[in-house]
Protein backbone atom coordinates (compact mmCIF):
# COMPACT_ATOMS: atom_id res chain seq x y z
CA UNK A 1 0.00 0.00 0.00
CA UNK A 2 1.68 3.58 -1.32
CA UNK A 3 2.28 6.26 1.70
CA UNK A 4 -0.88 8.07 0.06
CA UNK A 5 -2.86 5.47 1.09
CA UNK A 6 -1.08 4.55 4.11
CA UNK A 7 -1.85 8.26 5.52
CA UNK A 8 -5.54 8.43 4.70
CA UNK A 9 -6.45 4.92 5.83
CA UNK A 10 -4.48 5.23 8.94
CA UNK A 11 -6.23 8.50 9.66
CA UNK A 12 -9.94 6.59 9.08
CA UNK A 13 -8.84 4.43 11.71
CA UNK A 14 -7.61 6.50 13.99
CA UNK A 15 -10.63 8.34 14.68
CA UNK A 16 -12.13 4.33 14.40
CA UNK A 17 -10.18 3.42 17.33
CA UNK A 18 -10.91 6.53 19.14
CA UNK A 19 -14.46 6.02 18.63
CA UNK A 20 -13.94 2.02 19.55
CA UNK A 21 -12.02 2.90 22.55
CA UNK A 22 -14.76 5.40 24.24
CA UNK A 23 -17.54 3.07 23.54
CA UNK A 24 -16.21 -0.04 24.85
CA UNK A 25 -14.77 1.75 27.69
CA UNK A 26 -18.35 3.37 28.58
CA UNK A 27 -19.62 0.13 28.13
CA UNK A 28 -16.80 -2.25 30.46
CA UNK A 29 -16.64 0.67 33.45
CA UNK A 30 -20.26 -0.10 35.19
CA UNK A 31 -19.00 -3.84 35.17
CA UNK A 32 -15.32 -2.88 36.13
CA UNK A 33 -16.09 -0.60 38.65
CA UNK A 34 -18.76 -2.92 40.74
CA UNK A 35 -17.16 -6.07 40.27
CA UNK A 36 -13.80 -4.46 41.96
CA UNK A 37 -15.73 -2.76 44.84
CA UNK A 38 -15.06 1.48 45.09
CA UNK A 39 -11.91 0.77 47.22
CA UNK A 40 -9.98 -1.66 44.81
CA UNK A 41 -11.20 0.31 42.01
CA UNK A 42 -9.72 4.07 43.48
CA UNK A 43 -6.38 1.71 44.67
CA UNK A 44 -5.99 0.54 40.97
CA UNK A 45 -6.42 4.23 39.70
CA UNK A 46 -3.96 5.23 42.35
CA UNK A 47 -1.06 2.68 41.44
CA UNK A 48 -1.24 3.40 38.25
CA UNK A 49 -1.53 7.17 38.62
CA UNK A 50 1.87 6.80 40.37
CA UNK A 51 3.42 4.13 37.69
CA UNK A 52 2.43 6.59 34.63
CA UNK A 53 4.71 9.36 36.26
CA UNK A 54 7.44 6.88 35.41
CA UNK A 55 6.51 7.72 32.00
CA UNK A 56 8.55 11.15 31.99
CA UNK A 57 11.76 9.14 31.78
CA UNK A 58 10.89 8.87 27.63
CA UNK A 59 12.22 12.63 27.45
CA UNK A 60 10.28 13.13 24.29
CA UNK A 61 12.58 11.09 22.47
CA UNK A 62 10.35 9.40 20.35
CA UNK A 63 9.63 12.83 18.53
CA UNK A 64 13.44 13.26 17.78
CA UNK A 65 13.77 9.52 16.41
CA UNK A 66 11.37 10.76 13.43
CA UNK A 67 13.24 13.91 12.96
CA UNK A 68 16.80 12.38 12.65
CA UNK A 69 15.20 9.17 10.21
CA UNK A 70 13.50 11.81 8.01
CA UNK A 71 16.75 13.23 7.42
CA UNK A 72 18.88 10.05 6.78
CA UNK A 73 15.94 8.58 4.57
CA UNK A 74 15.90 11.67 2.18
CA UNK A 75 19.59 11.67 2.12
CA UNK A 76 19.32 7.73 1.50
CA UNK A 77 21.65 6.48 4.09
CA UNK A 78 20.37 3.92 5.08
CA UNK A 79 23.73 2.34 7.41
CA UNK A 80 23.02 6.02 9.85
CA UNK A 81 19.19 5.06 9.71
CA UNK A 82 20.35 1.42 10.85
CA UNK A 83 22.83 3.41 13.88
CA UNK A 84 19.62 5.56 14.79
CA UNK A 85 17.75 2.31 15.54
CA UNK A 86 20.77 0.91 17.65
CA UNK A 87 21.23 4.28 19.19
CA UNK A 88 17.37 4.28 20.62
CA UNK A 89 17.29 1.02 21.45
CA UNK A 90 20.37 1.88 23.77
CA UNK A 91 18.66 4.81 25.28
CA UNK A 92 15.26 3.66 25.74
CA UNK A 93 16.71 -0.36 27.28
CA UNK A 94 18.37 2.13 30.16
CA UNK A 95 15.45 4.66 30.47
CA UNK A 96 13.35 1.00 30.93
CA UNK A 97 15.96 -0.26 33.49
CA UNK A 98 16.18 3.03 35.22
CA UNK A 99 12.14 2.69 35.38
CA UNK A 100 12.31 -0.85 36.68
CA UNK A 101 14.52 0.16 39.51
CA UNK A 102 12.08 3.28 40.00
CA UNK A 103 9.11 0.93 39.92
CA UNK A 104 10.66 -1.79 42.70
CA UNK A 105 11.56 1.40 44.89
CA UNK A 106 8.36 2.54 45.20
CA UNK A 107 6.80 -0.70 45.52
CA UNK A 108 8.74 -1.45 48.38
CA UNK A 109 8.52 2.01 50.17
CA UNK A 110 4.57 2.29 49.55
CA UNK A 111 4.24 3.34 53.47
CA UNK A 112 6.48 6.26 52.78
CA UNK A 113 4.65 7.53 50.05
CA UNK A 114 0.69 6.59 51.55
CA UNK A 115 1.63 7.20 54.90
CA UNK A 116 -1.76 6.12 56.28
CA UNK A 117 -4.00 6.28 53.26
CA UNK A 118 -4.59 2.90 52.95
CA UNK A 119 -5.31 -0.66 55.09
CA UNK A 120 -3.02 -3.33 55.50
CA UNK A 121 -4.70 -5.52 53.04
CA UNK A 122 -4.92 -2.55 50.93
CA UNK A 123 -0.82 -2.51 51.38
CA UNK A 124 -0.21 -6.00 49.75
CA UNK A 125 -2.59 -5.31 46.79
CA UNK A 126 -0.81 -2.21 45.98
CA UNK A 127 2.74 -4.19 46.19
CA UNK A 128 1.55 -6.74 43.95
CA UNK A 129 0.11 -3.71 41.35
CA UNK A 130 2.94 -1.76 41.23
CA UNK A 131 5.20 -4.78 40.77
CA UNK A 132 3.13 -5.64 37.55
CA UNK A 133 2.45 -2.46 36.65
CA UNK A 134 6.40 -1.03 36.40
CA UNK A 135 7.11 -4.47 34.32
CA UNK A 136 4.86 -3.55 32.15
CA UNK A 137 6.38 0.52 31.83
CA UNK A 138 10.15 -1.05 32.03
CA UNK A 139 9.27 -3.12 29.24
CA UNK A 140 6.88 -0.50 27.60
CA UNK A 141 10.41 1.79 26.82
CA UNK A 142 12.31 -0.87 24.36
CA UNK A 143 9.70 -2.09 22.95
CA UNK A 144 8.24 1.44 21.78
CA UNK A 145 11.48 1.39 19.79
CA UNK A 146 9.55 -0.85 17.61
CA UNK A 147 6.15 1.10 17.16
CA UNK A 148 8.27 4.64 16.83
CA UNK A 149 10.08 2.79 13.25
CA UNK A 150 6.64 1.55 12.03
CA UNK A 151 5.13 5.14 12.18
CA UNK A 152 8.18 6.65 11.43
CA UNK A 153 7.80 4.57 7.98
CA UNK A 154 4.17 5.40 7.81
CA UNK A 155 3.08 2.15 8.34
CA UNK A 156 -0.24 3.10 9.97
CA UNK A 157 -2.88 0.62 9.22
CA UNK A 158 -0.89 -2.26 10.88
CA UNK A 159 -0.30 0.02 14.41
CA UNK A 160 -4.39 1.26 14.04
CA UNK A 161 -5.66 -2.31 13.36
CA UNK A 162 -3.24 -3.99 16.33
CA UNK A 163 -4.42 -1.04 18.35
CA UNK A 164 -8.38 -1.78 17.86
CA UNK A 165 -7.79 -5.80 18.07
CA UNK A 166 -6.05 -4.83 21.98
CA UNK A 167 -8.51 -2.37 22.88
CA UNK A 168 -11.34 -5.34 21.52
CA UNK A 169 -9.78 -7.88 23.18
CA UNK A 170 -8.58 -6.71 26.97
CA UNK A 171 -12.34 -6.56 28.17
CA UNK A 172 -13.40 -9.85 26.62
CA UNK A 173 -10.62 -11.29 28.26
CA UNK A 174 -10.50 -8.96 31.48
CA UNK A 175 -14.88 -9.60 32.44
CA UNK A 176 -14.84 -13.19 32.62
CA UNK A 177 -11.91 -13.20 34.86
CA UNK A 178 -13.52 -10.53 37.19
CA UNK A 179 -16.89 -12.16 37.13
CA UNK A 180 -15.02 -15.28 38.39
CA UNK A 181 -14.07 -13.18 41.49
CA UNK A 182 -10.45 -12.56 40.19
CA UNK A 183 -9.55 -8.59 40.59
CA UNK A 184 -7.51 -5.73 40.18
CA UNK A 185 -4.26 -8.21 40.22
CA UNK A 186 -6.05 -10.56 37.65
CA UNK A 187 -6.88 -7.27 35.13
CA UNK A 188 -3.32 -5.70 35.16
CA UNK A 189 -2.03 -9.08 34.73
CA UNK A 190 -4.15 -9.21 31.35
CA UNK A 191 -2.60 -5.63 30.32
CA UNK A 192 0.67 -6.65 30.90
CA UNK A 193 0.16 -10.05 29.18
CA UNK A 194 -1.43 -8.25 25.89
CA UNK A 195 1.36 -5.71 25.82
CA UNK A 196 4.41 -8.36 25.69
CA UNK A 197 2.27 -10.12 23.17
CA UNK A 198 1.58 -6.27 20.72
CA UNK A 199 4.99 -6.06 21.16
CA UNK A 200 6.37 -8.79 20.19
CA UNK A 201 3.93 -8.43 16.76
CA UNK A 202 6.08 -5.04 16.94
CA UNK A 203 9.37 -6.63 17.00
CA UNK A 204 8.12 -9.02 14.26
CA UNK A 205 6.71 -6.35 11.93
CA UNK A 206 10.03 -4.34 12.29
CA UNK A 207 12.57 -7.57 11.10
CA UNK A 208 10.45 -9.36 8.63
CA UNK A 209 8.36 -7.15 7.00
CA UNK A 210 10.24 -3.77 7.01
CA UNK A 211 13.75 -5.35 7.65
CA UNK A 212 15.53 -2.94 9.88
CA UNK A 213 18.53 -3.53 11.47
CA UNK A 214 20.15 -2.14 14.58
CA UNK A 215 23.76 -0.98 14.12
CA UNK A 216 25.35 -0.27 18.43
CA UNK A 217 28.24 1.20 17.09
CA UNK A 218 29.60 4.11 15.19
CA UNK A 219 27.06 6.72 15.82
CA UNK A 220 27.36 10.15 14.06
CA UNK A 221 28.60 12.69 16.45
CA UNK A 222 26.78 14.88 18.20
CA UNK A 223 23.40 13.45 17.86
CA UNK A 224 22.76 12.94 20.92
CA UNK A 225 23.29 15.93 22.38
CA UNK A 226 21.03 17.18 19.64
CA UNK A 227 18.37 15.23 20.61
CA UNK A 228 18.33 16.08 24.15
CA UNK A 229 18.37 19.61 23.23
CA UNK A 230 15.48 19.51 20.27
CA UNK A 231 13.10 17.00 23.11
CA UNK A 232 13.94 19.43 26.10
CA UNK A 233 10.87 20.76 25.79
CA UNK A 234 9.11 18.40 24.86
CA UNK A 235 9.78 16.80 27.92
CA UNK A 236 8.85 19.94 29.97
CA UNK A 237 5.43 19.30 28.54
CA UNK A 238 5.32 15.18 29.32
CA UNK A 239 5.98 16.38 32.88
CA UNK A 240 3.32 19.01 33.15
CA UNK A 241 0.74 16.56 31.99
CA UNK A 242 1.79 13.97 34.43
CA UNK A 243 1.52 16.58 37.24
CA UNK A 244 -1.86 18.06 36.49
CA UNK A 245 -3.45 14.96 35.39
CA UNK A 246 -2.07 12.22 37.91
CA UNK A 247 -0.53 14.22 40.70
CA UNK A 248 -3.76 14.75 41.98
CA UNK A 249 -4.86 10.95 42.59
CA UNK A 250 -1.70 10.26 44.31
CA UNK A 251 -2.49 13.05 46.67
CA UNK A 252 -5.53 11.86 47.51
CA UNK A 253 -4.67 8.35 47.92
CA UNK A 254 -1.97 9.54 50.25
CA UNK A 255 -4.31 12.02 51.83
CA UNK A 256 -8.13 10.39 51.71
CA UNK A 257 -7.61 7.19 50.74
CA UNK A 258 -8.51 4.92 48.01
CA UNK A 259 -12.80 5.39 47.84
CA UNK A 260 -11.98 9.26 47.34
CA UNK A 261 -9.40 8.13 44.41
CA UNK A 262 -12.61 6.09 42.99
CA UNK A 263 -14.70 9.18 43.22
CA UNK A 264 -11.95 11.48 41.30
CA UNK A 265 -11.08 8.72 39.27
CA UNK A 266 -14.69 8.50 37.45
CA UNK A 267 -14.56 12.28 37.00
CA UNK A 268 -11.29 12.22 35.07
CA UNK A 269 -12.40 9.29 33.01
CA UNK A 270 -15.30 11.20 32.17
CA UNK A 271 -13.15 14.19 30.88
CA UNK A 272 -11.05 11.71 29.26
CA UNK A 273 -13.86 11.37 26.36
CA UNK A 274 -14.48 15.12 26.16
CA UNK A 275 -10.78 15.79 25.82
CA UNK A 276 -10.44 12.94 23.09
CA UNK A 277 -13.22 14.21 20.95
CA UNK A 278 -11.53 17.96 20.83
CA UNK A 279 -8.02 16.67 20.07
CA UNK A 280 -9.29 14.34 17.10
CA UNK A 281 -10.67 17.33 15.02
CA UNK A 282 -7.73 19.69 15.91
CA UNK A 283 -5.30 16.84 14.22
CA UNK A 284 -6.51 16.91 11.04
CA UNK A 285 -5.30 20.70 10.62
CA UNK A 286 -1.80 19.65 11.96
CA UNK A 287 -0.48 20.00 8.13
CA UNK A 288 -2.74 22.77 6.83
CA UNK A 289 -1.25 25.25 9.52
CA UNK A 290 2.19 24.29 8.94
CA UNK A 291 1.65 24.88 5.20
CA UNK A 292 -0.29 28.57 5.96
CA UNK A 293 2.69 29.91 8.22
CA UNK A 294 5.03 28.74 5.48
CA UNK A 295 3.90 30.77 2.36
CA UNK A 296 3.49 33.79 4.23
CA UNK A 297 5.63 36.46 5.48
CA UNK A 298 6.43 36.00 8.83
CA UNK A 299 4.13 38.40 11.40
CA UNK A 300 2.80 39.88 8.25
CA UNK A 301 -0.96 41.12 8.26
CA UNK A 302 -1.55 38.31 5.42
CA UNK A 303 -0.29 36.00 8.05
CA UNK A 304 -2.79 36.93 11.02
CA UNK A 305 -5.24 37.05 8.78
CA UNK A 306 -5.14 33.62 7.37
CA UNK A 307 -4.09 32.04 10.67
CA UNK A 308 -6.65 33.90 12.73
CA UNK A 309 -9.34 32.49 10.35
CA UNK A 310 -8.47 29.10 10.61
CA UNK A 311 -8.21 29.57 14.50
CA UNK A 312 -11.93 30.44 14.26
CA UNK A 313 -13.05 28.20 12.05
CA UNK A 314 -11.42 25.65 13.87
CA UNK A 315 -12.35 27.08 17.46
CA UNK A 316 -16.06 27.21 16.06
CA UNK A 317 -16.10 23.33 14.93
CA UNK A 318 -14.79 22.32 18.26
CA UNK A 319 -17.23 24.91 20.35
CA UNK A 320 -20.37 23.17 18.48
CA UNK A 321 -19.23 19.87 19.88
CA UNK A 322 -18.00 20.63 22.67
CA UNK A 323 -20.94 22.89 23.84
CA UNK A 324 -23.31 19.75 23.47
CA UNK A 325 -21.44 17.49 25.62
CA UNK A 326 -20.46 20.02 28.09
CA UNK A 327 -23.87 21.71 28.24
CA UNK A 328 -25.00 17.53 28.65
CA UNK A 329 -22.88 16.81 31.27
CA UNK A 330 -24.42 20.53 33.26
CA UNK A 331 -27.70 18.76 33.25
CA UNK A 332 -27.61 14.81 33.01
CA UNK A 333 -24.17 14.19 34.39
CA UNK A 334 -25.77 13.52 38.25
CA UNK A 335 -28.29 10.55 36.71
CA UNK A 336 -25.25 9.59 33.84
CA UNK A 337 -22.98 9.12 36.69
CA UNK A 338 -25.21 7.33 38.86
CA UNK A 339 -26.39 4.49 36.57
CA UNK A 340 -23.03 4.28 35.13
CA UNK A 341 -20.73 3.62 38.49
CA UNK A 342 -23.77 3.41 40.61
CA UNK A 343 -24.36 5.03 44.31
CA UNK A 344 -21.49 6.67 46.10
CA UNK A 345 -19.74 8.53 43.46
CA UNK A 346 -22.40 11.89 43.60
CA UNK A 347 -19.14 13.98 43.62
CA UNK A 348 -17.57 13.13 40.52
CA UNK A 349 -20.34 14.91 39.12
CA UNK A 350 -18.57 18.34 40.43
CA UNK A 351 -15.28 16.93 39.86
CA UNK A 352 -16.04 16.74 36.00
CA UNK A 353 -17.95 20.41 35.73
CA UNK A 354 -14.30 21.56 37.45
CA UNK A 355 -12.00 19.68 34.87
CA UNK A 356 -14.22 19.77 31.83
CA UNK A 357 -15.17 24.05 32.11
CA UNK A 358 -11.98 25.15 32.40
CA UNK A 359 -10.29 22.88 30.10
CA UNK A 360 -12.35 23.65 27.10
CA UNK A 361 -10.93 27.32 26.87
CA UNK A 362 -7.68 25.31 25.38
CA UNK A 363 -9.77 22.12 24.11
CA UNK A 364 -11.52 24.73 21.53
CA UNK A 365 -8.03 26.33 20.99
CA UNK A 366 -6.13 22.98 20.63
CA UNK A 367 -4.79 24.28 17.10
CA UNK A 368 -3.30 27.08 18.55
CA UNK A 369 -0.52 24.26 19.80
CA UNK A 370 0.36 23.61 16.11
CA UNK A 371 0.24 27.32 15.19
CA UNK A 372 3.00 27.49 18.13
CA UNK A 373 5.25 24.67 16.74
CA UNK A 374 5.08 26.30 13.04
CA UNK A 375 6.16 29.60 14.34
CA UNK A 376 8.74 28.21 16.38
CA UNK A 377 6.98 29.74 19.39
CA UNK A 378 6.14 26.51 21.61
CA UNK A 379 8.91 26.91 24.58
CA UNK A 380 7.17 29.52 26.12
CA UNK A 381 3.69 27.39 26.31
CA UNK A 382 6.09 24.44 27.88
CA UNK A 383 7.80 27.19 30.57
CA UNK A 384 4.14 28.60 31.35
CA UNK A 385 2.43 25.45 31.73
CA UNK A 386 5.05 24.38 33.71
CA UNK A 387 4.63 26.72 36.29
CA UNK A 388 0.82 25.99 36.03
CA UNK A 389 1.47 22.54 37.06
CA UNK A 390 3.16 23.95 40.25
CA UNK A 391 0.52 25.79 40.96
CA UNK A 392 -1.62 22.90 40.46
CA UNK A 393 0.85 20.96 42.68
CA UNK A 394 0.76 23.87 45.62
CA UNK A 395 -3.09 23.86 45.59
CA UNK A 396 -4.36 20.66 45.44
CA UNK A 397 -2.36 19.71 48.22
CA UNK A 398 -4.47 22.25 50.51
CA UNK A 399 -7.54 21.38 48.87
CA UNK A 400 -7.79 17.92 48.44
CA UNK A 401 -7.15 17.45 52.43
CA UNK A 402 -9.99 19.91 53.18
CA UNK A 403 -12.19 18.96 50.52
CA UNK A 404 -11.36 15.59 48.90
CA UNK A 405 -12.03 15.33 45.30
CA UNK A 406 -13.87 18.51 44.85
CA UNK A 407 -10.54 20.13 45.89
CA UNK A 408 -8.09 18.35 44.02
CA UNK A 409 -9.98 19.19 40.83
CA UNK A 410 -10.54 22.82 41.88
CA UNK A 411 -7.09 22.96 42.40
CA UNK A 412 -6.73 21.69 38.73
CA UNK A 413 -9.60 23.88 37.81
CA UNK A 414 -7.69 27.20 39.06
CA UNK A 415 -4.36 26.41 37.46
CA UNK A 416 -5.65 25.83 33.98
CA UNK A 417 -8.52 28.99 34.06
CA UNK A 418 -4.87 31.17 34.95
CA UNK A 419 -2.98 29.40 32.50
CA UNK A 420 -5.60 28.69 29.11
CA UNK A 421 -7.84 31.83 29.99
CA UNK A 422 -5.35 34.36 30.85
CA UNK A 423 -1.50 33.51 30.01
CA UNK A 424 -2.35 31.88 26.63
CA UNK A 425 -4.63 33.78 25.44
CA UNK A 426 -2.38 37.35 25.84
CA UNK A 427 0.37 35.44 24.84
CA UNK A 428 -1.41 34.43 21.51
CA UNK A 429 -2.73 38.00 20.66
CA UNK A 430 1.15 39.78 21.22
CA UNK A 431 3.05 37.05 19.64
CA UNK A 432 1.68 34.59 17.72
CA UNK A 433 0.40 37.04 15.12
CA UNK A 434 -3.66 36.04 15.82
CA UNK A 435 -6.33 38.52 17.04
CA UNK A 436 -7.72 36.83 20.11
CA UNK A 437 -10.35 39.24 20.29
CA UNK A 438 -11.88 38.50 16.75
CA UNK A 439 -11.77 34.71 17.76
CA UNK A 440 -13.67 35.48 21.33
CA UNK A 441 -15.97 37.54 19.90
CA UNK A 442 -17.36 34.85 17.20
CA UNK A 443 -17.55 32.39 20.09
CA UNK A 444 -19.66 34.70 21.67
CA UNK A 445 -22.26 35.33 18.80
CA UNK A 446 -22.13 31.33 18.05
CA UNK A 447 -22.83 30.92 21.69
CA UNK A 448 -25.97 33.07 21.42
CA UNK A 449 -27.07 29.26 20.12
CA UNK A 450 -27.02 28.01 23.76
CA UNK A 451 -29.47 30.17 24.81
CA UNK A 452 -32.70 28.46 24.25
CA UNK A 453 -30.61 24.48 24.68
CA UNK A 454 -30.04 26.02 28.64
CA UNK A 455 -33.36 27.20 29.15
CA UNK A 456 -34.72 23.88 28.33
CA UNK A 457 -31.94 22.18 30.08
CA UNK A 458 -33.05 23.79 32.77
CA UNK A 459 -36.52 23.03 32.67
CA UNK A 460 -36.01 19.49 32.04
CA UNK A 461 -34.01 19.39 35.29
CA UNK A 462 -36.76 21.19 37.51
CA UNK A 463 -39.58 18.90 36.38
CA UNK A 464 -38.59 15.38 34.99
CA UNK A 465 -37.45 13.02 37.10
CA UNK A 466 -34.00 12.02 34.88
CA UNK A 467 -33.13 9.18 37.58
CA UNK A 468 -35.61 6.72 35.80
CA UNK A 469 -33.67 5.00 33.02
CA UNK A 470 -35.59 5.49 29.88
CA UNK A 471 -36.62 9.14 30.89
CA UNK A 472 -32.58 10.04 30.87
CA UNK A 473 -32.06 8.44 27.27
CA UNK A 474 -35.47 10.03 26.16
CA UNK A 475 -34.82 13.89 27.11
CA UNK A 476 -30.81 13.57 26.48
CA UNK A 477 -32.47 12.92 22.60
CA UNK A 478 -34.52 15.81 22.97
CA UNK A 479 -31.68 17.76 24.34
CA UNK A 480 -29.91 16.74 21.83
CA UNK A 481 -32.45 18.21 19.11
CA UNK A 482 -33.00 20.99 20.35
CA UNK A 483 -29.55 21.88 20.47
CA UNK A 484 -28.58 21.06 17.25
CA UNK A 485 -31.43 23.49 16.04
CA UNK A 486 -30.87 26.07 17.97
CA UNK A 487 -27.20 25.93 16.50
CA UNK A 488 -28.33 25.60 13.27
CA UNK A 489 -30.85 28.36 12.98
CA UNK A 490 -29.07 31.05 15.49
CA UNK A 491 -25.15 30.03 15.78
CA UNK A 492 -24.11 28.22 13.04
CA UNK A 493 -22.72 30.09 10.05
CA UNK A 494 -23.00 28.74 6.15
CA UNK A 495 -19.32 27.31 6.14
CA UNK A 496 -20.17 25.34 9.21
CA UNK A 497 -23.89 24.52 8.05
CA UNK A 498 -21.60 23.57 4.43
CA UNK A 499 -19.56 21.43 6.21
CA UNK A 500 -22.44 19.05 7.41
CA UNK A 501 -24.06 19.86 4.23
CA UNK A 502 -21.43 18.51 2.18
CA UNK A 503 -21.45 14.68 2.97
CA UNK A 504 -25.15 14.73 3.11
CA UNK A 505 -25.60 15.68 -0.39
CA UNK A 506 -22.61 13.40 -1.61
CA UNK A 507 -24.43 10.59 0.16
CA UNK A 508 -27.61 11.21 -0.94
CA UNK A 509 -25.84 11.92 -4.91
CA UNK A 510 -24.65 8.20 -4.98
CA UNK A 511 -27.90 6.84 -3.78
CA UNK A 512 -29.97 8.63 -6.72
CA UNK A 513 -27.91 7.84 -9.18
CA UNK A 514 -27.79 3.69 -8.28
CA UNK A 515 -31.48 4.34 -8.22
């Protein structure tokens, strides 16, 4: 199959798998979460919370491997492309057996970091987790050697379809073990069993079918320090992420113990999908942006121009989308959340209002990232987000003892409205070359759409009792409706009214003329 091809089926089943993975996740949770119990479930969240900062030993390096092979395969040398692969599988075997030792530290010094957050019982589950768990992440650092050469050579379709088959097959295998009465143990066992199998398909893919070879010898000078400087910040940005978006379960499991965890736990998980559906559209512009700051003049009116109207149209796209399922959450999240985890978790309903509000000021802005990177103009989002995480850090630690989960997302919530809403947002209008204003004030007239959506939201709230099954699916429909219309007739402008348009007629084109 030619690149071409390679690049537009990969991206069909990208969005597949993203669409795959939030399905079968909202359908597995409800049986996940009850068959563990709301302890085991928020000490499995917290583990692994802890495990994934482990992650910020990759550096970014991944994202300089493609840089450096782009360059060798143009030039056609294929013995440095060879020396690259030896050189990264060097880097990332230590980076895994630096993680290893991390991993058996912490699992043996899990009283110094919970204090007295969790039972004895408790204790020896969370040994046996984070033993399993930092096998998997040592291993996880090699092997993505493997995966890193099969995008680099834009071999898509094989990662996307060995991606769906996992995320298809780790529930099928994971529910009959759990409705045996196996647990938490039995389903990280399972992960770490289907990742040595992926990536030994990995390893396979690489020798056989695309024939690389690893040269540990001879490397051209001075990459490496190269590297480290071009993923510097890159890695400023993996450990920002890890702080705001795992930080805070530690805490609590240190702090609250492990049934607060479960309550934050399905509030993140929640904001998961919302995040996901943003960062899917804002991809597919990744190329168009770099392409628009190229063949204009650099901070030339010409070049705000076009880039500020991409901003909005993209901002726009993002705001319809993300307005329905935020809007949703406002007024069926407290009946979602209760027939989806069941009783006890009545907080993670303001847990996700405090992560998914805030968020979506960057969510809807998410190609504003890329129009960064083109410009060259992305260390100064790493260096301000980094001392947003701090922030976040300083905060939730107050917070979440006083007020459990609520707190560790407001925490979270603070950090990112001072950092998205404010520091971004000035820092876009002075120098990245796009007027802010012009983008906030066409949110505002599309949001003019919400008005009549809230006022029945509201009213729907006040006199329907959403707690009975089929009366939640019936007026999230109607919600649904009504939104769209409102949007359509009040917000929604005739590119974005084109852009549904579009497919509609093509569909409806075909179907005539086999008629």
């Amino acid at each position: 199959m030619n690149t071409s091809k390679q690049l537009k089926l990969g991206s069909i089943l990208s969005y597949a798998q993203m669409i795959l993975s939030v399905v079968i996740s909202l359908v597995y949770h409800p049986f996940m979460i009850r068959l563990l119990g709301k302890s085991e479930y928020g000490l499995y969240s917290t583990v692994a919370s802890i495990i994934s900062l482990l992650s910020i030993l990759n550096l970014g390096f991944n994202a300089g491997y493609i840089r450096y092979y782009s360059k060798y395969k143009q030039a056609g040398d294929t013995e440095n492309i060879y020396k690259l692969n030896g050189l990264f599988m060097i880097i990332f075997t230590i980076i895994g057996i630096v993680s290893l030792i991390g991993s058996l530290f912490l699992s043996f010094n899990l009283k110094w970091i919970f204090d007295k957050g969790l039972t004895v019982n408790e204790y020896a589950t969370a040994k046996i987790l984070m033993l399993l768990l930092g096998v998997n992440m040592a291993l996880s650092f090699p092997m993505s050697v493997f995966t890193t050469i099969i995008s680099a050579n834009e071999r898509f379709v094989f990662l996307k379809v060995l991606g769906m088959l996992r995320t298809v097959v780790s529930p099928l295998v994971t529910l009959p073990l759990l409705f045996l009465g196996y647990r938490s143990i039995a389903m990280v066992s399972v992960s770490l069993g289907l990742s040595v199998l992926t990536d030994f398909c990995y390893f396979i893919y690489v020798k056989k079918v695309l024939k690389n070879k690893f040269i540990f010898h001879g490397f051209e000078k001075g990459v490496f320090k190269s590297l480290f400087i071009y993923t510097s910040f890159i890695a400023i940005n993996l450990i920002v992420d890890q702080i705001n978006w795992n930080i805070d379960k530690f805490l609590l499991g240190r702090y609250k113990g492990t049934e607060v965890v479960a309550v934050y736990a399905v509030g993140y998980s929640l904001y998961q999908y919302y995040m996901m559906m943003s960062t899917s559209i804002s991809g597919v512009f990744t190329p168009r942006v770099h392409h628009l700051v190229n063949e204009t003049k650099k901070d030339s009116f010409e070049q705000r121009k076009v880039l500020t109207d991409l901003f909005i149209k993209v901002g726009r796209v993002q705001f319809l989308i993300l307005g329905l399922v935020a809007s949703g959450v406002v007024f069926f999240g407290q009946p979602f959340i209760y027939y989806w985890s069941g009783v006890g978790y009545e907080e993670s309903y303001f847990v996700v209002l405090l992560l998914v509000f805030p968020a979506s000021i960057s969510l809807i802005q998410n190609v504003g990232i890329e129009i960064q990177r083109a410009l060259n103009k992305h260390k100064f989002r790493s260096l301000a987000y980094l001392v947003m995480a701090i922030i976040n850090l300083v905060l939730s630690i107050f917070l979440c003892q006083r007020y459990g989960a609520i707190g560790a997302a407001l925490g979270t919530a603070v950090s990112l409205v001072l950092a998205n809403g404010l520091i971004m947002n000035i820092y876009y209008q002075k120098a990245c070359n796009l007027n802010i204003l012009a983008f906030w004030g066409s949110i505002l007239r599309l949001s003019l759409g919400l008005i009549i959506p809230i006022a029945c939201g509201i009213l729907i709230m006040q006199f329907i009792d959403l707690y009975s099954i089929w009366a939640l699916l019936l007026f999230i429909i109607v919600y649904t409706a009504i939104y769209c219309a409102s949007m359509w007739f009040i917000g929604m402008n005739a590119y974005e009214k084109d852009l549904l348009l579009k497919p509609i007629r093509k569909i409806a084109n075909k179907i005539i003329k086999k008629k």
